[in-house]
Every structure is written in structure tokens, then in C-alpha cells.
N, C-alpha and C. Protein backbone atom coordinates (compact mmCIF):
# COMPACT_ATOMS: atom_id res chain seq x y z
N UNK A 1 11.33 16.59 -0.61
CA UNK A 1 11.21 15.25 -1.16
C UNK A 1 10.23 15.28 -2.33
N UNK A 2 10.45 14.40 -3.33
CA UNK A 2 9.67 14.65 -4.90
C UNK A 2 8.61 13.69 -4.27
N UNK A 3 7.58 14.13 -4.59
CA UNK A 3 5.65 13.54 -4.26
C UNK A 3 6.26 12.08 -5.03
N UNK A 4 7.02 11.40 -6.15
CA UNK A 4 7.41 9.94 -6.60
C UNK A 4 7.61 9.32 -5.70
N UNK A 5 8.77 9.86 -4.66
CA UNK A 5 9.32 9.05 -4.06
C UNK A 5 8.86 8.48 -2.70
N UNK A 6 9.39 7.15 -2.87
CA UNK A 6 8.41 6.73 -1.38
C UNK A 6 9.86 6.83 -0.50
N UNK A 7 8.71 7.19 0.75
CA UNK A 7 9.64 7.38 2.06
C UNK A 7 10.25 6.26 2.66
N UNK A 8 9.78 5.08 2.63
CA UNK A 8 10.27 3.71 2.81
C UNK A 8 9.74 2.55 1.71
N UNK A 9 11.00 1.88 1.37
CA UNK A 9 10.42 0.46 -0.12
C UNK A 9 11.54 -0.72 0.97
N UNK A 10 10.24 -1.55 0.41
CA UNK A 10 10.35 -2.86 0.96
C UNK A 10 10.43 -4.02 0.06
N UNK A 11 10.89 -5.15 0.26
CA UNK A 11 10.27 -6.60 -0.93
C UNK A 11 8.96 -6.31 -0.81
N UNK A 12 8.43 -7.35 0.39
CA UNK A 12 7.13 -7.48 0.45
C UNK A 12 6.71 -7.09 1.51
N UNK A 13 5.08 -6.68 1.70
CA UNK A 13 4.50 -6.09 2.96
C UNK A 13 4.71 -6.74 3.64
N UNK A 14 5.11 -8.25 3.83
CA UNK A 14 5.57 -9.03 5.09
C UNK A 14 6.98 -8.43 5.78
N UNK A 15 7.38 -7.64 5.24
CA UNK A 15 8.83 -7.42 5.71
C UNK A 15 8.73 -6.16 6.71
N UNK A 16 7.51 -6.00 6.55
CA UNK A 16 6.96 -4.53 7.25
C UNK A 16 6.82 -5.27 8.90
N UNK A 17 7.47 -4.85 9.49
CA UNK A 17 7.16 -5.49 11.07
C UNK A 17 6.95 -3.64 12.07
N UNK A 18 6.64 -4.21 13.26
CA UNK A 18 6.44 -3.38 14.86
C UNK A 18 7.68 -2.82 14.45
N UNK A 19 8.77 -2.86 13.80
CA UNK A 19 9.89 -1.99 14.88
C UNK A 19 9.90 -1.16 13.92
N UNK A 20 9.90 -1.67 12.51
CA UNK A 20 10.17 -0.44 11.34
C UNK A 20 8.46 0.80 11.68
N UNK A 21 7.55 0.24 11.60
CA UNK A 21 6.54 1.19 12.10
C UNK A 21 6.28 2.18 13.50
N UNK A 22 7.17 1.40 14.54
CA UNK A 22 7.39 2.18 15.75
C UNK A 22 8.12 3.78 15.01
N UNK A 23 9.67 3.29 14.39
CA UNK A 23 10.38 4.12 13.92
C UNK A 23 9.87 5.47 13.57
N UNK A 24 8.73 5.03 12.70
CA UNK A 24 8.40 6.13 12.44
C UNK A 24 6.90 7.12 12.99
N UNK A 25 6.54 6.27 13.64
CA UNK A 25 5.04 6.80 14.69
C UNK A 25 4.06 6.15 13.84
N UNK A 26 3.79 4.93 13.31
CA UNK A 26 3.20 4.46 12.08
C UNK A 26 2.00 3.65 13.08
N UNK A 27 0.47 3.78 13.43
CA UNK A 27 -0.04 3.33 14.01
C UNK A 27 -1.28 2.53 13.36
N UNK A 28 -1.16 2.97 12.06
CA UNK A 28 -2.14 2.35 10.96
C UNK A 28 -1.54 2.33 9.48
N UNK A 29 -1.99 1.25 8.88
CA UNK A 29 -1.41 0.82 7.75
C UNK A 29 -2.87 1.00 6.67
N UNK A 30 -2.73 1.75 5.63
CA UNK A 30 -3.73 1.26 4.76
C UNK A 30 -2.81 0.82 3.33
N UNK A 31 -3.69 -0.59 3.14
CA UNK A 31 -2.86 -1.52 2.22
C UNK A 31 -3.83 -1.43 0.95
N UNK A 32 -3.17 -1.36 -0.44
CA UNK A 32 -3.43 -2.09 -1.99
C UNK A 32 -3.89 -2.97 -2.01
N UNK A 33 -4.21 -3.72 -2.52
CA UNK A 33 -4.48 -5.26 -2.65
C UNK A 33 -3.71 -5.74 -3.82
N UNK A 34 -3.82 -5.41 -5.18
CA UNK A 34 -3.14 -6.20 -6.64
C UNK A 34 -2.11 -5.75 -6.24
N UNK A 35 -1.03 -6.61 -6.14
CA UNK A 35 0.28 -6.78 -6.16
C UNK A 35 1.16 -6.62 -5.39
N UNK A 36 -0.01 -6.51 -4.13
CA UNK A 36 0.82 -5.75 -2.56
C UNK A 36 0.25 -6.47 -2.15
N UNK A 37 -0.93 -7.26 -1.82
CA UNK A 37 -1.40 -8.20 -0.79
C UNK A 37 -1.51 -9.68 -1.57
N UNK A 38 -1.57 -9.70 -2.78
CA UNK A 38 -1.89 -10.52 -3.66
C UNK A 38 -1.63 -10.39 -5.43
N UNK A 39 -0.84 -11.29 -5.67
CA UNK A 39 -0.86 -10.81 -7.46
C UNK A 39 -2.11 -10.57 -8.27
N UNK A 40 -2.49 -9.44 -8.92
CA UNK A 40 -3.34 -8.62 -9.68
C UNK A 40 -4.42 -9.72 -10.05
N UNK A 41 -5.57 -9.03 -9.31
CA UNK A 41 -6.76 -10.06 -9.80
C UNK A 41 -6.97 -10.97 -9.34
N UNK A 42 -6.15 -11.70 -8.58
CA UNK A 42 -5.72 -13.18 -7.82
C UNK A 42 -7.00 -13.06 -6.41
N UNK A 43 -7.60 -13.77 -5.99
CA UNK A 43 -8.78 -14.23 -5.00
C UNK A 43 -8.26 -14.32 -3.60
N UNK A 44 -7.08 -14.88 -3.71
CA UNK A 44 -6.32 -15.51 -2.73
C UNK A 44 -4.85 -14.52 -2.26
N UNK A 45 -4.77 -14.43 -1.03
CA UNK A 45 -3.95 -13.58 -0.37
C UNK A 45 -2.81 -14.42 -0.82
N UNK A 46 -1.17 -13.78 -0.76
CA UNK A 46 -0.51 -14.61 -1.35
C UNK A 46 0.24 -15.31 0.21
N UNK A 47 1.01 -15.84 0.12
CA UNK A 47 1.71 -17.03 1.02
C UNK A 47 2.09 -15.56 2.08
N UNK A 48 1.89 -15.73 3.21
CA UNK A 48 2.71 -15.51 4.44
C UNK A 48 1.63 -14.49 4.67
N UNK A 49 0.66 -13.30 3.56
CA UNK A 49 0.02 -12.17 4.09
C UNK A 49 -0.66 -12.50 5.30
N UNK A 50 -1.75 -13.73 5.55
CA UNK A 50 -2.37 -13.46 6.88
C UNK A 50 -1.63 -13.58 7.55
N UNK A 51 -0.73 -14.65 7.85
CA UNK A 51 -0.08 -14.32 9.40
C UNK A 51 0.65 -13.44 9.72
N UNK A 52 0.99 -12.75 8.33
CA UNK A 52 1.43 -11.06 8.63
C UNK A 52 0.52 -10.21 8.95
N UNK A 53 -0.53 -10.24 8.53
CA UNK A 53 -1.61 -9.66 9.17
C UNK A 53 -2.02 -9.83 10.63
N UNK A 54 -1.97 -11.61 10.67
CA UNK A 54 -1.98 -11.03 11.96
C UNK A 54 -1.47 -11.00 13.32
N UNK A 55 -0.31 -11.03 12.90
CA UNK A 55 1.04 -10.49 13.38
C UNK A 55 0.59 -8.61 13.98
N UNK A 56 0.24 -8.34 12.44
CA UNK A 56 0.33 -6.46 12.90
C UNK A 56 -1.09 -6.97 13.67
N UNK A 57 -1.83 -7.54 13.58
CA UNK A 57 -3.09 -7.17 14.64
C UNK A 57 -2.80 -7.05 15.85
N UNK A 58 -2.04 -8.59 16.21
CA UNK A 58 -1.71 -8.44 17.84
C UNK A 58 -0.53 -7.28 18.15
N UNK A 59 0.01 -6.81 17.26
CA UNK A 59 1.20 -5.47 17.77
C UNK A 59 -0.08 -4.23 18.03
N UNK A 60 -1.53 -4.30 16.96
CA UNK A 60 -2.17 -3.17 17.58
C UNK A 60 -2.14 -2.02 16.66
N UNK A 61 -1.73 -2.70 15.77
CA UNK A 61 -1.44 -1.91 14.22
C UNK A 61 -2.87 -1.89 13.79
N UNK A 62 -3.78 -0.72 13.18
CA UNK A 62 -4.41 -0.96 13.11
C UNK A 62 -4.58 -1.21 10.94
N UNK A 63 -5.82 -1.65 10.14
CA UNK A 63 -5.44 -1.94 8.75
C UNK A 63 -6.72 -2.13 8.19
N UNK A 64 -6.17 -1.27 7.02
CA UNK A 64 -7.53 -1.57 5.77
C UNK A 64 -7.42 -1.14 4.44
N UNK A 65 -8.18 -1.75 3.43
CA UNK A 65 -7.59 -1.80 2.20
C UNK A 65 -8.30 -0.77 1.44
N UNK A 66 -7.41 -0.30 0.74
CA UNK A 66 -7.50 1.22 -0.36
C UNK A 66 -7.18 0.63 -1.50
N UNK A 67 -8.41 0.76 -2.64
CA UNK A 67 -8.18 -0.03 -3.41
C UNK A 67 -9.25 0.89 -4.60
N UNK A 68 -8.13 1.15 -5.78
CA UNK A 68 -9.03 1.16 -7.16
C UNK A 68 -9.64 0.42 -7.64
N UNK A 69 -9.85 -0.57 -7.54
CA UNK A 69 -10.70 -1.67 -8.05
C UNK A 69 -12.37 -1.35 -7.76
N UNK A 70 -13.23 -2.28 -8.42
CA UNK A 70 -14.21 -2.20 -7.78
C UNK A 70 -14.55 -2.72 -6.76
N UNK A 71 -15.74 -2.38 -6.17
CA UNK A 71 -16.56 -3.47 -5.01
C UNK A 71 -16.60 -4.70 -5.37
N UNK A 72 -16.87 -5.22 -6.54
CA UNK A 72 -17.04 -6.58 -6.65
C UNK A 72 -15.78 -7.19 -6.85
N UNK A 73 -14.18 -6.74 -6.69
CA UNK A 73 -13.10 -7.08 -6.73
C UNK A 73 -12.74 -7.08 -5.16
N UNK A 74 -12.73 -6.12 -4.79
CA UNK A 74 -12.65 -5.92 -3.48
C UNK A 74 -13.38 -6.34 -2.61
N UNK A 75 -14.56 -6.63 -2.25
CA UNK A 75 -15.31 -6.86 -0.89
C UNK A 75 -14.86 -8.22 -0.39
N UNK A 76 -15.03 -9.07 -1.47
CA UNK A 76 -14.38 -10.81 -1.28
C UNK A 76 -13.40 -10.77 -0.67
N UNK A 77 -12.27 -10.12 -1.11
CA UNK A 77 -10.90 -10.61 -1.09
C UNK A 77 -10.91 -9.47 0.76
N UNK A 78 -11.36 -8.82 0.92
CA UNK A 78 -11.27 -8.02 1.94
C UNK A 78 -11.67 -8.62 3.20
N UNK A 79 -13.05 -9.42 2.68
CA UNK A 79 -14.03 -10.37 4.00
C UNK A 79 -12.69 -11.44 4.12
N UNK A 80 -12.52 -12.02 3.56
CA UNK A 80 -11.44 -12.94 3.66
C UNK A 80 -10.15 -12.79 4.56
N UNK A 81 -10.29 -11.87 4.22
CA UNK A 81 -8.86 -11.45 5.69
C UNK A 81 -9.53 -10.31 7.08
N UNK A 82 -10.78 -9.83 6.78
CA UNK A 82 -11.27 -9.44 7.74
C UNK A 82 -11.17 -8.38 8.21
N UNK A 83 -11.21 -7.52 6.94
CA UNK A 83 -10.62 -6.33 6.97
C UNK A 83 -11.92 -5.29 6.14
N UNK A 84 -11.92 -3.71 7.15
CA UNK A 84 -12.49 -2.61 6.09
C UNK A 84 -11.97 -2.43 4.83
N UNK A 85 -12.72 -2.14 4.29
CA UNK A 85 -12.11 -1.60 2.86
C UNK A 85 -13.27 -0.78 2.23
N UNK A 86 -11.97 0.61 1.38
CA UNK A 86 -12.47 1.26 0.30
C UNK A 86 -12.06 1.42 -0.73
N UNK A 87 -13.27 0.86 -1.88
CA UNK A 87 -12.92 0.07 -3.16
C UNK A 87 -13.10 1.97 -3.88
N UNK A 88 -12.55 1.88 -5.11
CA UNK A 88 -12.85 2.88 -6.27
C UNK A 88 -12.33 4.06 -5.29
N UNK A 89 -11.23 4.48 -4.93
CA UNK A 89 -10.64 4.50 -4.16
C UNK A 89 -9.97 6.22 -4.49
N UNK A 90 -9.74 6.17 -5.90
CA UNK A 90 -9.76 7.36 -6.43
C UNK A 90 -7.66 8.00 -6.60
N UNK A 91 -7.46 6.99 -6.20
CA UNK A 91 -5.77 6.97 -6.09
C UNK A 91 -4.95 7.31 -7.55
N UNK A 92 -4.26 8.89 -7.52
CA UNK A 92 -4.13 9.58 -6.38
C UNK A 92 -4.27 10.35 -5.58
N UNK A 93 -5.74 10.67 -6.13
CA UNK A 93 -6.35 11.95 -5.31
C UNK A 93 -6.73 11.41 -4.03
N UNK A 94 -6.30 12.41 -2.65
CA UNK A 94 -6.39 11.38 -1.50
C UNK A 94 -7.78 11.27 -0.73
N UNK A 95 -8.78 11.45 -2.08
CA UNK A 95 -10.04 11.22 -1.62
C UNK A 95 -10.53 9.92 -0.40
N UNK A 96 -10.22 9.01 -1.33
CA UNK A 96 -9.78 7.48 -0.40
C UNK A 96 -9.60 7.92 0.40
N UNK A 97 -7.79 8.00 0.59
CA UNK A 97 -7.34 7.71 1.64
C UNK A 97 -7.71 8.56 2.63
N UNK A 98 -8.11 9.74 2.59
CA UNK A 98 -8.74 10.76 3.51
C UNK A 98 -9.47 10.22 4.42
N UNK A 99 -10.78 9.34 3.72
CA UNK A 99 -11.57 8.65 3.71
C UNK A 99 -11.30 7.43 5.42
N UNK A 100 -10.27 6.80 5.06
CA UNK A 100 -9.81 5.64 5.60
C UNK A 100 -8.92 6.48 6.71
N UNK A 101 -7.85 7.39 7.08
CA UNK A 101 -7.52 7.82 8.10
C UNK A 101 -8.52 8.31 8.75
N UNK A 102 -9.58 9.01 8.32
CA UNK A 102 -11.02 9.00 9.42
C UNK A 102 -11.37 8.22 9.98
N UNK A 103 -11.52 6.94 9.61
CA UNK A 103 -12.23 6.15 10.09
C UNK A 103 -11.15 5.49 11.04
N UNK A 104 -10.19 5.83 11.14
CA UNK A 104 -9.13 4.87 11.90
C UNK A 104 -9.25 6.20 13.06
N UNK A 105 -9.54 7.15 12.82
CA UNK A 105 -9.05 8.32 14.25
C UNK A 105 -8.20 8.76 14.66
N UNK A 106 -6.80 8.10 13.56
CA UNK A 106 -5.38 8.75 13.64
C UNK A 106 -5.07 10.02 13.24
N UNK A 107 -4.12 10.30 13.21
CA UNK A 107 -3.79 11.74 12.63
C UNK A 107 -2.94 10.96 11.27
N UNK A 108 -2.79 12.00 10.36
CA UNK A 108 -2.57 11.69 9.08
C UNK A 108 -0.79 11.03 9.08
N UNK A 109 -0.08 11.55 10.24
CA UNK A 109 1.29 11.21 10.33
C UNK A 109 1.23 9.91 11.02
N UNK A 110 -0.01 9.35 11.80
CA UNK A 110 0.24 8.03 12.19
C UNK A 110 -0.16 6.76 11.49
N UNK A 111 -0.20 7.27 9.72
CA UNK A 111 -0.56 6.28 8.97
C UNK A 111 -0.15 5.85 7.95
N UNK A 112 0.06 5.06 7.36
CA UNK A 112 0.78 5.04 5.96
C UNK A 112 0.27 4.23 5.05
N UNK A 113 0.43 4.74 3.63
CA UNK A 113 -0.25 4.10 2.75
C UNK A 113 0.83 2.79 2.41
N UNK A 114 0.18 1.62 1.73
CA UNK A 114 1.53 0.69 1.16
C UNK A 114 0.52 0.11 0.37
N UNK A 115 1.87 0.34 -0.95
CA UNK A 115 1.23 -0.42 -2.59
C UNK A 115 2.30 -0.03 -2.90
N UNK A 116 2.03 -1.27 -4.32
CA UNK A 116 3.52 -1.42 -5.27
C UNK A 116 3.31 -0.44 -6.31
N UNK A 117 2.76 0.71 -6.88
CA UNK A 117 2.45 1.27 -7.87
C UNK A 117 3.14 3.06 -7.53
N UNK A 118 3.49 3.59 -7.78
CA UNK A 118 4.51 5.03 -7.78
C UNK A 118 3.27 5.95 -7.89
N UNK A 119 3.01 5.80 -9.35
CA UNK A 119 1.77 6.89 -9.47
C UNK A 119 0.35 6.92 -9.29
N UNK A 120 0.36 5.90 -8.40
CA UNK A 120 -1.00 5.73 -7.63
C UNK A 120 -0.70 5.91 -6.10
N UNK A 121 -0.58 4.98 -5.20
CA UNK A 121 0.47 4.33 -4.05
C UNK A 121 0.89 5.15 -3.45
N UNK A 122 2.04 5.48 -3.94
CA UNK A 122 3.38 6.34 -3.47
C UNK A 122 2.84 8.00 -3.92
N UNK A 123 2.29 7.96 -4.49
CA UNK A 123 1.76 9.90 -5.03
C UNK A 123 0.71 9.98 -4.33
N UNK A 124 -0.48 9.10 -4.24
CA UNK A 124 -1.27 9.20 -3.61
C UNK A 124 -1.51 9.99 -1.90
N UNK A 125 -0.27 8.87 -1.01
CA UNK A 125 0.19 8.99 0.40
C UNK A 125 0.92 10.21 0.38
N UNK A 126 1.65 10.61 -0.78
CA UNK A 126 2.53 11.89 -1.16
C UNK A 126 1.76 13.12 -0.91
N UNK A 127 0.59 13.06 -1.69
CA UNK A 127 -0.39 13.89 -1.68
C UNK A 127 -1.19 14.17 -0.77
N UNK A 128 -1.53 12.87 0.21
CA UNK A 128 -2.21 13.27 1.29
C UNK A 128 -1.68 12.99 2.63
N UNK A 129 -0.35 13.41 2.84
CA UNK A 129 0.97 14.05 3.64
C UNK A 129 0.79 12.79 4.81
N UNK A 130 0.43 11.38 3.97
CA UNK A 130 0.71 10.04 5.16
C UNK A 130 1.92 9.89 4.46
N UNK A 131 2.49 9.07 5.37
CA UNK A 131 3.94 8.14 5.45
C UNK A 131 3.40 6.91 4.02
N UNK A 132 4.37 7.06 2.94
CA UNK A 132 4.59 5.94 1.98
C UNK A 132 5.49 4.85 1.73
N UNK A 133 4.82 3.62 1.66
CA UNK A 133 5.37 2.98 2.09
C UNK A 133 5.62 1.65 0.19
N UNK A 134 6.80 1.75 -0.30
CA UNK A 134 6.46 0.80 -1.63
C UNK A 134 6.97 -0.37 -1.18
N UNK A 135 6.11 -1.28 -2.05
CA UNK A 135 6.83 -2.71 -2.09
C UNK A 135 6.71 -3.35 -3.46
N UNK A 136 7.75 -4.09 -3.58
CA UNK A 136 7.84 -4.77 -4.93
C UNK A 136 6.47 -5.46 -5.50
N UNK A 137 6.04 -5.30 -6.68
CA UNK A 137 4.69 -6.27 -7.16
C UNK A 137 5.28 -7.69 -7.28
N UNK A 138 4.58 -8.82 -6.69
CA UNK A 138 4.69 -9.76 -6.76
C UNK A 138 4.86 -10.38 -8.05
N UNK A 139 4.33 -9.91 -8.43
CA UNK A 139 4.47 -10.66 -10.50
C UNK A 139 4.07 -9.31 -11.01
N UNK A 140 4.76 -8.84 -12.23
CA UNK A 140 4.38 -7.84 -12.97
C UNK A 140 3.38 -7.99 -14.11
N UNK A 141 2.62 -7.13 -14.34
CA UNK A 141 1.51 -7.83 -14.99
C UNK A 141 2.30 -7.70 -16.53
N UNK A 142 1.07 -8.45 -17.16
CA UNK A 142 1.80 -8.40 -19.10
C UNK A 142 0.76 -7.09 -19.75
N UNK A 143 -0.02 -6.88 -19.35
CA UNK A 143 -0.67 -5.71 -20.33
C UNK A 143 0.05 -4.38 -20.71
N UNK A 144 -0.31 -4.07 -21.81
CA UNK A 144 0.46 -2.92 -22.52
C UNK A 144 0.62 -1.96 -21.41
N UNK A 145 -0.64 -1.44 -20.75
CA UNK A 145 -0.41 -0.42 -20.04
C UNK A 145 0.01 0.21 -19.00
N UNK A 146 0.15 -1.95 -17.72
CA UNK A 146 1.12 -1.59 -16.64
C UNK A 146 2.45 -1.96 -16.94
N UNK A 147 2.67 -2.30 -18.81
CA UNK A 147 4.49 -2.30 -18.94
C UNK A 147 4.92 -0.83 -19.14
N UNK A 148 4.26 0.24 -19.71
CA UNK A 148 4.12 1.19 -20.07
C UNK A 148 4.46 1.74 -18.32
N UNK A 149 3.41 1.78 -17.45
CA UNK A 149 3.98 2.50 -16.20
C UNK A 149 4.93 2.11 -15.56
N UNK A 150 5.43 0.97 -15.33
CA UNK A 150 6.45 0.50 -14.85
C UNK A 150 7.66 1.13 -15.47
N UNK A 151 7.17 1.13 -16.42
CA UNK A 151 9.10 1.72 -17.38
C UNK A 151 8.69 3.16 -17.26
N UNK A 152 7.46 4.28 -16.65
CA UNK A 152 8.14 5.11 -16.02
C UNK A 152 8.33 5.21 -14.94
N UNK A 153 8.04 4.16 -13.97
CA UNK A 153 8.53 4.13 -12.72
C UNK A 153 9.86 4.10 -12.76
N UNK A 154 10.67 3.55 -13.50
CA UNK A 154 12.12 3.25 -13.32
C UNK A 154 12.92 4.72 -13.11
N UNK A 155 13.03 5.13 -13.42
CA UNK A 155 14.02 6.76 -13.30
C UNK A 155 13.52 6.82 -11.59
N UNK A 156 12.29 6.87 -10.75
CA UNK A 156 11.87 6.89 -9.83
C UNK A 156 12.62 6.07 -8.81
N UNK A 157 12.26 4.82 -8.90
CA UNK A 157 13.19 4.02 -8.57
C UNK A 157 14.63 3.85 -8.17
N UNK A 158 15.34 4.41 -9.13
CA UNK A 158 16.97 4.42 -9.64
C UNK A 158 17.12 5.57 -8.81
N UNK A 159 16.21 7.01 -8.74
CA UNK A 159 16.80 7.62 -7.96
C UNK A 159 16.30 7.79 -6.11
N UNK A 160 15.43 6.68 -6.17
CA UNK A 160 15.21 6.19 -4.70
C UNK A 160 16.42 5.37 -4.04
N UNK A 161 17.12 4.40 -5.26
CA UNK A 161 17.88 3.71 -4.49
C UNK A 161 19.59 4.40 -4.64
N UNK A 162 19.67 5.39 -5.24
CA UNK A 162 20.62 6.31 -4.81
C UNK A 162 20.39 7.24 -4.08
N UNK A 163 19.46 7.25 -3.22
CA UNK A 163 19.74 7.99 -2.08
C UNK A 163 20.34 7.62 -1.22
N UNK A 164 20.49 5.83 -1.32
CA UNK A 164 21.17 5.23 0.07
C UNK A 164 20.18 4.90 0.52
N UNK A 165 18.81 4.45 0.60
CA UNK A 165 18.22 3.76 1.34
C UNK A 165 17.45 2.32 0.91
């Protein structure tokens, strides 16, 4: 499998339920925040995330946010839903995420990363041999440089969804 491609893409992390994570031995989730829990920069979780959250709480799922941003982007938006988090995150080197399957006590196959971004996200979890998980960005941003990655995400994409899944 090419380190691009994610092993499972979704709309949104709400669509992520108990049975698709049973499937695959998925016992911890570490989540993005811009554009996977909330549109980029945005304060506010978007419509449905907490009670998806905590939904996976009572299944026993355990969750916490991996995030390039800084601390002062991240800690707010993290207390708010009540969740660990590690900001500057280093994605895609799986410094982070290394980081965050420690602290959960899983083994690296019972966890998966989920964010909307390919060469952060999806390479990242690629790289540090967790289960990847993409979901669509809620709004795409306008700056030069995430129109620029997005249009090379596409070839990625196109040949994710000709695999048939």
C-alpha cells in the first residue's frame, strides 16, 4: 500500500462509529482538529462532533488530539471537548503520534490517526504503521498554499477511490 493512501476515508468523523472500528481492532482514535473536528481556525467544534464524541466515549474508544498547530490554538479548543492533546505535533514525522499511542497504552495497530490532510494525516499514520483514517475537510480553506496541496492530493484521491472502496 502507497504511505498516500488512507486505509479507510469517510465524509465526516461522525460517520466513524463502534462497528467500523471493531472491524478493524481500532481501540483509540487520535483526531486533527482544522477541518476534521472543526473548520480551520474555527473555536467551536462543528455540529454533531461532541455527541460523536461522546458516543465513542461510552463505546470505550479511547481519544485525543494531534495537532500542528500551536498550544495557544489547541489547548482551548481541546479543554472544550475534554480531551488530551498534542499541539506542534510534528506531522508527518510520527514524533506526535508516537507520543500519543504511549500515552493511551495501546499497541500501535489498536489506533488510528484521523485528519482531512494526505500529506500530513494520512502519511503521518502511514509512517508510524497506525491505521489511517481520512475525512473530507469541512470547508476548504482559500490560501494559496492549502489550494496548492489539495490539487496534489487529487491523483491520491482518484486512485483511492478506484480501488473500490
Amino acid at each position: 500500500m502507497s504511505l498516500f493512501l488512507p486505509e479507510i476515508a469517510v465524509k465526516h468523523v461522525m460517520d466513524i462509529d463502534y462497528n467500523l472500528l471493531q472491524r478493524f481492532g481500532i481501540k483509540g482514535l487520535i483526531l486533527d482538529v482544522d477541518n476534521t473536528l472543526t473548520t480551520h481556525g474555527h473555536p467551536e467544534p462543528s455540529q454533531g462532533v461532541i455527541e460523536w464524541l461522546e458516543q465513542m466515549r461510552r463505546d470505550g474508544i479511547q481519544l485525543m488530539i494531534l495537532s500542528n498547530n500551536t498550544t495557544e490554538r489547541v489547548q482551548p479548543f481541546a479543554k472544550k471537548l475534554g480531551l488530551e492533546f498534542i499541539s506542534r505535533a510534528c506531522k508527518p514525522i510520527p514524533i506526535g503520534l508516537n507520543k500519543a499511542v504511549k500515552r493511551f497504552g495501546l499497541q500501535k495497530d489498536q489506533v488510528a490517526l484521523v485528519g482531512d490532510q494526505i500529506y500530513t494525516d494520512i502519511l503521518g499514520a502511514n509512517l508510524g504503521k497506525t491505521h489511517s483514517i481520512l475525512v473530507e475537510p469541512f470547508l476548504l480553506e482559500d490560501g494559496i498554499l492549502f489550494r496548492i496541496k489539495r490539487k496534489l492530493e487529487r491523483p491520491w484521491l482518484n486512485k483511492y477511490k478506484k480501488k473500490g472502496n
